[in-house]
C-alpha atoms as a PDB file:
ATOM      1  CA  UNK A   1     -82.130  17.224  27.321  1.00  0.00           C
ATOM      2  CA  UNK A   2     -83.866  19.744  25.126  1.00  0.00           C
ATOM      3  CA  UNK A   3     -83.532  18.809  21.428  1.00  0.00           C
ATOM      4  CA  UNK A   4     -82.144  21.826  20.325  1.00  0.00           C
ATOM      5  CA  UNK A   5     -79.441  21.764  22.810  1.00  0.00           C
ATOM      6  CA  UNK A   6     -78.525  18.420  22.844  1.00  0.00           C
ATOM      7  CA  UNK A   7     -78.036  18.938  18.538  1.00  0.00           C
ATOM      8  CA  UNK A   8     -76.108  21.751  19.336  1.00  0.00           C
ATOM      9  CA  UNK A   9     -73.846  20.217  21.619  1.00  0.00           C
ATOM     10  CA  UNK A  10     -73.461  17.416  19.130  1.00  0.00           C
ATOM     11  CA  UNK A  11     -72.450  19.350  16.119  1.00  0.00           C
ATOM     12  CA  UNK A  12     -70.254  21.393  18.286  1.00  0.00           C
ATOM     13  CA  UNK A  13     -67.892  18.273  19.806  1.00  0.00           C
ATOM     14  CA  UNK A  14     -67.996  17.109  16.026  1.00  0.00           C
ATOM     15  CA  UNK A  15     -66.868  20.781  14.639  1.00  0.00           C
ATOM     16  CA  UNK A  16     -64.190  20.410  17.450  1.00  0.00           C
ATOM     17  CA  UNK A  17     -62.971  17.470  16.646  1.00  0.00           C
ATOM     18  CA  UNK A  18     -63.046  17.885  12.964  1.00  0.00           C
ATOM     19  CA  UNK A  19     -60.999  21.131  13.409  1.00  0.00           C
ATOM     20  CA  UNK A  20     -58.306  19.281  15.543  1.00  0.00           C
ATOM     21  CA  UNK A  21     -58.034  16.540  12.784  1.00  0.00           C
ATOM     22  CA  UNK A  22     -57.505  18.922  10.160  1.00  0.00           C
ATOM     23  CA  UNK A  23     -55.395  21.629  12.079  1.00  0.00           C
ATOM     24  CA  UNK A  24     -53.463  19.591  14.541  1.00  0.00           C
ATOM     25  CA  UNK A  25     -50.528  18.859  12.525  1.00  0.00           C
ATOM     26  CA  UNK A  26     -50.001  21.971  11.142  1.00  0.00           C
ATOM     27  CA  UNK A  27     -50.270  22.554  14.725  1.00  0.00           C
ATOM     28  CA  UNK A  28     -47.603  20.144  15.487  1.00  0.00           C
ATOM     29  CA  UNK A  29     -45.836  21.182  12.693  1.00  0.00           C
ATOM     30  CA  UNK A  30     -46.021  24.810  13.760  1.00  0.00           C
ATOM     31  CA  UNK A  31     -44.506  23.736  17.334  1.00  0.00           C
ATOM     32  CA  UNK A  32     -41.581  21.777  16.204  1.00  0.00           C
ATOM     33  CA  UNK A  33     -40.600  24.314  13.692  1.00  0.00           C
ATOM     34  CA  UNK A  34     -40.680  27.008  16.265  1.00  0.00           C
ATOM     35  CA  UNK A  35     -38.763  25.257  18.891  1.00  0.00           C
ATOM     36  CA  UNK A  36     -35.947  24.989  16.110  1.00  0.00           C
ATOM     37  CA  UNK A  37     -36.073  28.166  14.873  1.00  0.00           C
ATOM     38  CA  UNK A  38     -35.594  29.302  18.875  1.00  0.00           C
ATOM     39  CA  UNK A  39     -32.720  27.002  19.420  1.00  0.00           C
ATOM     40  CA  UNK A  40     -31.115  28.242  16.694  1.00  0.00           C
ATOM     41  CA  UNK A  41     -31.676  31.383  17.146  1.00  0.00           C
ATOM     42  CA  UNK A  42     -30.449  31.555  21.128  1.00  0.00           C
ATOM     43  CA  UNK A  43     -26.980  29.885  19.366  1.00  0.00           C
ATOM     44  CA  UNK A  44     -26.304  33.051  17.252  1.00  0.00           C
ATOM     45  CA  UNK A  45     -27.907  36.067  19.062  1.00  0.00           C
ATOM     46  CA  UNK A  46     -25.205  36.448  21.335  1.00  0.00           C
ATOM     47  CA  UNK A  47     -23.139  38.013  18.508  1.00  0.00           C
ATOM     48  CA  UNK A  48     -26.065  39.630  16.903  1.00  0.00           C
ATOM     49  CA  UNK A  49     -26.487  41.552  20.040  1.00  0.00           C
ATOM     50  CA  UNK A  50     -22.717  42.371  19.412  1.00  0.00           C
ATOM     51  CA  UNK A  51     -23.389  43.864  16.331  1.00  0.00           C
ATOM     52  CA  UNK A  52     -26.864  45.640  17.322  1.00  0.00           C
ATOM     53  CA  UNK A  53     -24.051  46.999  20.351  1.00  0.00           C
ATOM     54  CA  UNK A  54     -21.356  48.435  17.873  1.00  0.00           C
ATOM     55  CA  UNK A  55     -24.042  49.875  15.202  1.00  0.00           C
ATOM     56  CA  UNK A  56     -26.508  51.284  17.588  1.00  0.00           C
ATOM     57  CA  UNK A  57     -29.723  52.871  15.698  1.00  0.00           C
ATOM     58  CA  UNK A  58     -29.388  50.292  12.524  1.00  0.00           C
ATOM     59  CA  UNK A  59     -31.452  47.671  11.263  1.00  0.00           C
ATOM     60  CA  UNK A  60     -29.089  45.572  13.953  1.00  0.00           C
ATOM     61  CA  UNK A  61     -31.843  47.033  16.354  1.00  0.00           C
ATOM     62  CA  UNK A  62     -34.763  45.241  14.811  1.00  0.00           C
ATOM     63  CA  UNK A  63     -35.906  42.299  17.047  1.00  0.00           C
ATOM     64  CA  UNK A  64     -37.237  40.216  14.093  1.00  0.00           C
ATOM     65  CA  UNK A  65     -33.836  41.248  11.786  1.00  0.00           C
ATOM     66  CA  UNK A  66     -31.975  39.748  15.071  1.00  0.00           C
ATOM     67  CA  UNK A  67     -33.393  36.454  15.302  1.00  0.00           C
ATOM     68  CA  UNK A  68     -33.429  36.002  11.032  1.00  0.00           C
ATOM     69  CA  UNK A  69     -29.767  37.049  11.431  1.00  0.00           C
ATOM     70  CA  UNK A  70     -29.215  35.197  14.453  1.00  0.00           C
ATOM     71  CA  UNK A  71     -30.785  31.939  12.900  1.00  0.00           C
ATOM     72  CA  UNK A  72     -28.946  32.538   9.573  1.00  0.00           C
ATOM     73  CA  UNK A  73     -25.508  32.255  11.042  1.00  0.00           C
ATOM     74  CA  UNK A  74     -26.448  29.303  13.696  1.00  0.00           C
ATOM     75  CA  UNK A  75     -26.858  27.277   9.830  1.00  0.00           C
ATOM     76  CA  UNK A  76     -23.857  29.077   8.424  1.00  0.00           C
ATOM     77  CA  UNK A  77     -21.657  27.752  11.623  1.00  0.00           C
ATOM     78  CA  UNK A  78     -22.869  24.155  11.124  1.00  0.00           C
ATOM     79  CA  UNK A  79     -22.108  24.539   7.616  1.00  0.00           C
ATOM     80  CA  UNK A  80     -18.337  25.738   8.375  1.00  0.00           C
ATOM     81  CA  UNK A  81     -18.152  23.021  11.093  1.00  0.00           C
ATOM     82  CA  UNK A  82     -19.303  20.496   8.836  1.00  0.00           C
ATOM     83  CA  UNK A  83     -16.881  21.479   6.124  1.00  0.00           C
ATOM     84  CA  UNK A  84     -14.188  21.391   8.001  1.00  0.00           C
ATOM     85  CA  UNK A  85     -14.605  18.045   9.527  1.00  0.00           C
ATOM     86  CA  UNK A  86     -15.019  16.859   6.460  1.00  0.00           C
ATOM     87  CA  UNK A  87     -11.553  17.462   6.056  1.00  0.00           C
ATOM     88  CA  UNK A  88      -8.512  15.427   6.955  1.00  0.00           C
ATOM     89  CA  UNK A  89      -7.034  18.142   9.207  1.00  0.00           C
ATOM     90  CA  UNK A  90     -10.362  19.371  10.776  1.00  0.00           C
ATOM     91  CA  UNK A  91     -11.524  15.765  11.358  1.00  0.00           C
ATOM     92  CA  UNK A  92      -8.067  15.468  13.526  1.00  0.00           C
ATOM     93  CA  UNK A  93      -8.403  18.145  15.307  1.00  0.00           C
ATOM     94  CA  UNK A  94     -12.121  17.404  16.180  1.00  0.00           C
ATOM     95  CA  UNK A  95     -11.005  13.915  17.135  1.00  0.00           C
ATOM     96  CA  UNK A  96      -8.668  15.678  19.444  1.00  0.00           C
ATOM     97  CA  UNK A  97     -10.948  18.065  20.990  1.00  0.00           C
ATOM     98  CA  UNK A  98     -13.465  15.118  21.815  1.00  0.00           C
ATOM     99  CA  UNK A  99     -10.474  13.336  23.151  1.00  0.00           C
ATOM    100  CA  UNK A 100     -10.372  16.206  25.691  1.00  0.00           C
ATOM    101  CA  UNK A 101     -13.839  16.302  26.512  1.00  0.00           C
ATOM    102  CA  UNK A 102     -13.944  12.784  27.699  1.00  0.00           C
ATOM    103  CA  UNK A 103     -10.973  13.359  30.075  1.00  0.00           C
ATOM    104  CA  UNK A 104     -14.078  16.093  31.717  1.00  0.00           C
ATOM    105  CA  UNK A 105     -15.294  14.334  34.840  1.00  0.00           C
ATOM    106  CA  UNK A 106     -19.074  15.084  33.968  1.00  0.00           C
ATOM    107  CA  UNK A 107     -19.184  16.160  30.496  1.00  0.00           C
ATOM    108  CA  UNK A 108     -17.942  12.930  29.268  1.00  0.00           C
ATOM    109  CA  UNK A 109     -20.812  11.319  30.565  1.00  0.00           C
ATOM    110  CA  UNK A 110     -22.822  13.686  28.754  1.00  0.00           C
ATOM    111  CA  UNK A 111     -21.183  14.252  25.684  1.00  0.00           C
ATOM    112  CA  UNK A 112     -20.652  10.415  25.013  1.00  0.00           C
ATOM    113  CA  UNK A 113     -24.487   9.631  25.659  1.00  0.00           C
ATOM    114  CA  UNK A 114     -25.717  12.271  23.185  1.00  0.00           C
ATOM    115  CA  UNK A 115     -22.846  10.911  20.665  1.00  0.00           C
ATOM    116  CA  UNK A 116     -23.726   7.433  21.000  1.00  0.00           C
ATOM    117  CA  UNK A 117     -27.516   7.885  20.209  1.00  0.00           C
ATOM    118  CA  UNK A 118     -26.935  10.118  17.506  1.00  0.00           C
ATOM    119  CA  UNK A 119     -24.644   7.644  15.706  1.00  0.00           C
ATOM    120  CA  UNK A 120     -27.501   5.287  16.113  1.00  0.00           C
ATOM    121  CA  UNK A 121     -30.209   7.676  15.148  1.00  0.00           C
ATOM    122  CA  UNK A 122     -28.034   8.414  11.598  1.00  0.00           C
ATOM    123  CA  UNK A 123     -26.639   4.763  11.420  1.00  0.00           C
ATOM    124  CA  UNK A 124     -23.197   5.413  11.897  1.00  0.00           C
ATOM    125  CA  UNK A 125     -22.098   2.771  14.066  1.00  0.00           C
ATOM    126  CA  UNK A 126     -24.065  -0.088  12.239  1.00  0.00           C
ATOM    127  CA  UNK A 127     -25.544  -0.255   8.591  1.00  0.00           C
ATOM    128  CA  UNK A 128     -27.909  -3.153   9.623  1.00  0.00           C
ATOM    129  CA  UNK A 129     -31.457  -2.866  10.548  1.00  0.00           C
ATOM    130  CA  UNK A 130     -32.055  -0.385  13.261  1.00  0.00           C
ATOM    131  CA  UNK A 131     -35.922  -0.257  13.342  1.00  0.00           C
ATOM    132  CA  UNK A 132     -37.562  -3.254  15.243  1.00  0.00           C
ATOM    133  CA  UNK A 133     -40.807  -4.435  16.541  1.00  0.00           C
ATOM    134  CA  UNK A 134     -41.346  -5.571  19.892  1.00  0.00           C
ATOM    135  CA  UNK A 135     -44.390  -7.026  22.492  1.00  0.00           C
ATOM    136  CA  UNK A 136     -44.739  -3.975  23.696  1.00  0.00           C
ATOM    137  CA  UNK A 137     -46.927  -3.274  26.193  1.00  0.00           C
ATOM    138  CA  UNK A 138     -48.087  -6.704  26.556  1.00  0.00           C
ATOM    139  CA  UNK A 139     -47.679  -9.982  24.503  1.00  0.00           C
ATOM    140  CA  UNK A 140     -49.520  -9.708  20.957  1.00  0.00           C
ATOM    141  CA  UNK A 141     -49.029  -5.830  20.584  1.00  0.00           C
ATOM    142  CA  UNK A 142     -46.319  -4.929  18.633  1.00  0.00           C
ATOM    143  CA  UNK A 143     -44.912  -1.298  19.177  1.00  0.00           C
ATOM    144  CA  UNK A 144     -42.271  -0.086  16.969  1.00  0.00           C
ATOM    145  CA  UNK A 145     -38.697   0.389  18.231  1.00  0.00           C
ATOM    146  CA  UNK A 146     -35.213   0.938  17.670  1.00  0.00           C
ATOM    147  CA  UNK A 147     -32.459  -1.181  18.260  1.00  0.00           C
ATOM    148  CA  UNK A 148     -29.736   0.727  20.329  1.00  0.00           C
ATOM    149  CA  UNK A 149     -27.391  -1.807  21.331  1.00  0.00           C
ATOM    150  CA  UNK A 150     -26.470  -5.600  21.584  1.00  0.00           C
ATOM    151  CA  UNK A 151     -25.399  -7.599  25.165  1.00  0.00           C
ATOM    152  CA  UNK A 152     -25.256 -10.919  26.786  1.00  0.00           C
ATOM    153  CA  UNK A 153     -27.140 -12.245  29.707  1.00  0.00           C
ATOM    154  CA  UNK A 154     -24.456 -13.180  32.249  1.00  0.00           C
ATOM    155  CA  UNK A 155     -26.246 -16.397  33.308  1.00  0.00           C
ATOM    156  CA  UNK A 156     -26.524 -17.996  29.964  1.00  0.00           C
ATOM    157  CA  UNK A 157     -25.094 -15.826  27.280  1.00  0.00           C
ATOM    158  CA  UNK A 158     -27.797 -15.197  25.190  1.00  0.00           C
ATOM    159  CA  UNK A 159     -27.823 -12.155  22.961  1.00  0.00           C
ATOM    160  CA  UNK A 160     -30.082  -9.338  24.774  1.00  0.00           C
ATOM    161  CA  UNK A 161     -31.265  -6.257  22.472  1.00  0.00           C
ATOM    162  CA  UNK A 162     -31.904  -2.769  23.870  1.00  0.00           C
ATOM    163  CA  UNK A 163     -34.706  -1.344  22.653  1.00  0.00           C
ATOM    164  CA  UNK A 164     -35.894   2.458  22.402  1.00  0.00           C
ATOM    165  CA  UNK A 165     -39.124   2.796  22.281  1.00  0.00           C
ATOM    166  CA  UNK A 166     -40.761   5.817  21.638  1.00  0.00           C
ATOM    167  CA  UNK A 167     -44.536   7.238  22.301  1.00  0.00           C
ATOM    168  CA  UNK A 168     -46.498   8.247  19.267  1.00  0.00           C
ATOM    169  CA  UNK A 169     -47.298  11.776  18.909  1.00  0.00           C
ATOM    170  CA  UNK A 170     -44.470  12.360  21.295  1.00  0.00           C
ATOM    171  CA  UNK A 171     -41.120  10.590  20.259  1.00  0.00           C
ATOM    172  CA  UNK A 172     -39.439  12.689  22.906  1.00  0.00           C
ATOM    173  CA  UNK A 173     -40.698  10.401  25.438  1.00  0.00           C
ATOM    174  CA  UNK A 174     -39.851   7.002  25.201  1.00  0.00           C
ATOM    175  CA  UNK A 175     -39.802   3.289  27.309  1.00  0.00           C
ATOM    176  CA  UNK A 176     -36.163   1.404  27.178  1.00  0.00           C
ATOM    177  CA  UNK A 177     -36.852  -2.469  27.099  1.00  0.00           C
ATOM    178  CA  UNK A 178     -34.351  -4.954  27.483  1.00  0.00           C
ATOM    179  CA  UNK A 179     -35.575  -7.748  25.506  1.00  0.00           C
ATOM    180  CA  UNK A 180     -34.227 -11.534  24.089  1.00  0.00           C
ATOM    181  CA  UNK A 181     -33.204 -11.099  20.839  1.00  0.00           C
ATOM    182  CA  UNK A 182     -35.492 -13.285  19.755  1.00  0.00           C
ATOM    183  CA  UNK A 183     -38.729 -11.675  20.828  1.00  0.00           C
ATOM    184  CA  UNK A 184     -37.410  -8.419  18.137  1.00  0.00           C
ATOM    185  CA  UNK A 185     -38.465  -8.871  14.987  1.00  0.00           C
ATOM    186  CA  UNK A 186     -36.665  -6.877  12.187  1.00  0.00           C
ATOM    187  CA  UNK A 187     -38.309  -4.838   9.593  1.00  0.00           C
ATOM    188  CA  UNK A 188     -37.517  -2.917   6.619  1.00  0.00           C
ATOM    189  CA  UNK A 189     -38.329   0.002   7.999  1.00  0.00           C
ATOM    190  CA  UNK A 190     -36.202   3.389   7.329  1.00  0.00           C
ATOM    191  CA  UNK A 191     -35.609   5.736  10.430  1.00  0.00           C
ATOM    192  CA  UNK A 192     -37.975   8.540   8.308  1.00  0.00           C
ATOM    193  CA  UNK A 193     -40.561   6.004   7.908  1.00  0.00           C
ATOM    194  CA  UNK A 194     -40.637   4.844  11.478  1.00  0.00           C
ATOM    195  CA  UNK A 195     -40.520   8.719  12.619  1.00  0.00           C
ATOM    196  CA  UNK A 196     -43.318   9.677  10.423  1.00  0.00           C
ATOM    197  CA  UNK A 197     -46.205   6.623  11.831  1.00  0.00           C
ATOM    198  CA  UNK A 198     -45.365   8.039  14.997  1.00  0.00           C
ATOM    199  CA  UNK A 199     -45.537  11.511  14.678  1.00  0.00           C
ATOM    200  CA  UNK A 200     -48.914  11.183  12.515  1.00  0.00           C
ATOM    201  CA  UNK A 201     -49.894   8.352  15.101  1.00  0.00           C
ATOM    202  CA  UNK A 202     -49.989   5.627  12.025  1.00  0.00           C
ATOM    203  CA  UNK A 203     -52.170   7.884   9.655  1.00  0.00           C
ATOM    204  CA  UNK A 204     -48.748   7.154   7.729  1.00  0.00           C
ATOM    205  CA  UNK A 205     -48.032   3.758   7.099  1.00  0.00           C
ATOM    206  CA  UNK A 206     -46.200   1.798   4.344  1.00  0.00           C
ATOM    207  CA  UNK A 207     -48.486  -0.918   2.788  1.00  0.00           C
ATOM    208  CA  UNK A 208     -46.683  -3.708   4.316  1.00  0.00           C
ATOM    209  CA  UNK A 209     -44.777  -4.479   7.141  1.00  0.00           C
ATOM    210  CA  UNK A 210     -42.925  -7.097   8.459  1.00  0.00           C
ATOM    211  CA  UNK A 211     -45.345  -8.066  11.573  1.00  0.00           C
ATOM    212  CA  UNK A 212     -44.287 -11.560  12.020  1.00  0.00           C
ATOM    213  CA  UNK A 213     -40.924 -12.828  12.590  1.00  0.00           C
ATOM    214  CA  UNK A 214     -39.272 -15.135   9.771  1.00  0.00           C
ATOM    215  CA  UNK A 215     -38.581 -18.543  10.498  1.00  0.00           C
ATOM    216  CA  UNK A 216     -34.937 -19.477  11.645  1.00  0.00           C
ATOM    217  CA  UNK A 217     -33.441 -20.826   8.552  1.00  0.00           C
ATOM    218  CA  UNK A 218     -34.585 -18.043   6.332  1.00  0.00           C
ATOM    219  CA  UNK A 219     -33.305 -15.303   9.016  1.00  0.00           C
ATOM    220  CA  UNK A 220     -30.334 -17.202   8.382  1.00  0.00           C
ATOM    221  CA  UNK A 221     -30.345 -17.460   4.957  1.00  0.00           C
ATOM    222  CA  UNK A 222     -31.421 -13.823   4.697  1.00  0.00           C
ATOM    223  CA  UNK A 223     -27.866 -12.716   6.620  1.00  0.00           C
ATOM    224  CA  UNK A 224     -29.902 -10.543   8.161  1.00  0.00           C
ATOM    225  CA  UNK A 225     -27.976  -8.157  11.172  1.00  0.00           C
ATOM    226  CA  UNK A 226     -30.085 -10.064  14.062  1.00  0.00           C
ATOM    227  CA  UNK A 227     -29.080 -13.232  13.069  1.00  0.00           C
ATOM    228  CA  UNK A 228     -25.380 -12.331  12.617  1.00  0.00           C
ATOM    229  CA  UNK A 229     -25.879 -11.127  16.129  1.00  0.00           C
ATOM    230  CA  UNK A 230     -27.385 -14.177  17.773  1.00  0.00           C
ATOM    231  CA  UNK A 231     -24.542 -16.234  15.616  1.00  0.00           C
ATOM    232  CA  UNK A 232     -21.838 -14.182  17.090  1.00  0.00           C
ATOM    233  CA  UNK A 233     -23.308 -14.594  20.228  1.00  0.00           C
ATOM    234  CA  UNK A 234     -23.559 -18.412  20.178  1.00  0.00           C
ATOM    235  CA  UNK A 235     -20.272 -18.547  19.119  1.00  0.00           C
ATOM    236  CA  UNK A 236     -19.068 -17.168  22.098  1.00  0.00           C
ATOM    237  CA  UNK A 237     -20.477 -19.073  24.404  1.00  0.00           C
ATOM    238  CA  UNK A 238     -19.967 -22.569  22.543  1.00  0.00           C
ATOM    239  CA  UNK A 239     -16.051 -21.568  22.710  1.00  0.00           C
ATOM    240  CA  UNK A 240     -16.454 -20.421  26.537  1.00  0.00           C
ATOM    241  CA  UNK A 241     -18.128 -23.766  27.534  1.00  0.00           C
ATOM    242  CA  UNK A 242     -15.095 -25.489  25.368  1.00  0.00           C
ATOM    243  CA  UNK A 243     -12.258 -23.955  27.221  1.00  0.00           C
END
């Protein structure tokens, strides 16, 4: 290849890829932010089309006014829901209308799914540990995970964790593995820290994980949710095999 060309191409692919480095999260950033800003907009232009309806030739009309407006009162009604489940009475009632949904044939199924992992995404359900580390794909790569949800092998009883684990660059798709609890190895890892190596794809790391799993007696020592787990597990099965 010509010298000239070949030193073109060169400091092209290396222009490219610099650019990508240096734009592609705000890139990212750019993409996420807009996909929320549509969501939330799509929630509250219904009734800003309303108003645009009953004051015809106003600044209703304006297309970028609508979806500001329209985005402004999507946070305004989480606000009010939030407030007033907050509340005594409005946490009732919303106990009560999620009672209903679940008698739905098919939006129970629905509704309970997305529930259940955002209690687990925010910790609700469980204050312990939620961010793991797994073999994942193959023995002597760890992958990051999270810990959904604890159950028993019917053969032997031993404590089985459910593992999410997500893609880097692109949480939204992720593996489930159903691995022994002792193959998971707990970290101190919060759910912000754990989102934030996989969105940058590690360029953001904390200076020191927990990579190796503790020995038995100072998991045990520690008190550490796993253990608890594989205790309460044991237990279990010791008083099965003793009835």
């Amino acid at each position: 290849m010509n010298p000239v060309l070949h030193r073109t191409a060169h400091d092209f692919k290396r222009n490219i890829l610099a650019g990508i480095i240096t734009a592609g999260p705000l890139f990212i950033t750019w993409l996420v932010f807009s996909f929320v800003v549509g969501v939330l907009a799509k929630v509250g232009l219904p009734f800003v089309h309303v108003l645009a309806e009953v004051f015809p030739g106003t600044i209703f009309a304006s297309t970028p006014f609508q979806y500001t407006l329209a985005v402004l009162l999507t946070v305004v009604l989480f606000y009010l829901v939030g407030k007033i489940t907050s509340e005594v009475v409005g946490r009732q009632l919303f106990e009560l209308f999620e009672a209903t949904l679940e008698r739905l044939p098919v939006v129970n199924k629905i509704y309970t799914s997305v529930r259940q992992a955002m209690d687990t995404l925010m910790n609700k359900k469980n204050s312990g540990q939620r961010v793991v580390l797994i073999d994942f794909p193959s023995p002597g790569q760890k992958s990051i995970g999270f810990l959904t949800h604890m159950l028993a092998d019917a053969t032997t009883g031993m404590p089985i964790a459910a593992v999410l684990v997500p893609q880097a660059i692109n949480p939204s798709s992720s593996y489930l593995q159903f691995v022994p609890l002792s193959a998971v190895t707990e970290t101190e890892l919060t759910m912000e820290q754990a989102m934030s190596m996989l969105l940058t794809g590690g360029a953001v790391c904390p200076e020191v994980i927990h990579y190796s799993a503790p020995a038995p007696a100072a998991v045990k020592g520690a008190g550490s949710s796993l253990a608890v787990a594989v205790e309460s597990r044991q237990a279990g099965k010791d008083e099965v095999i003793n009835q």
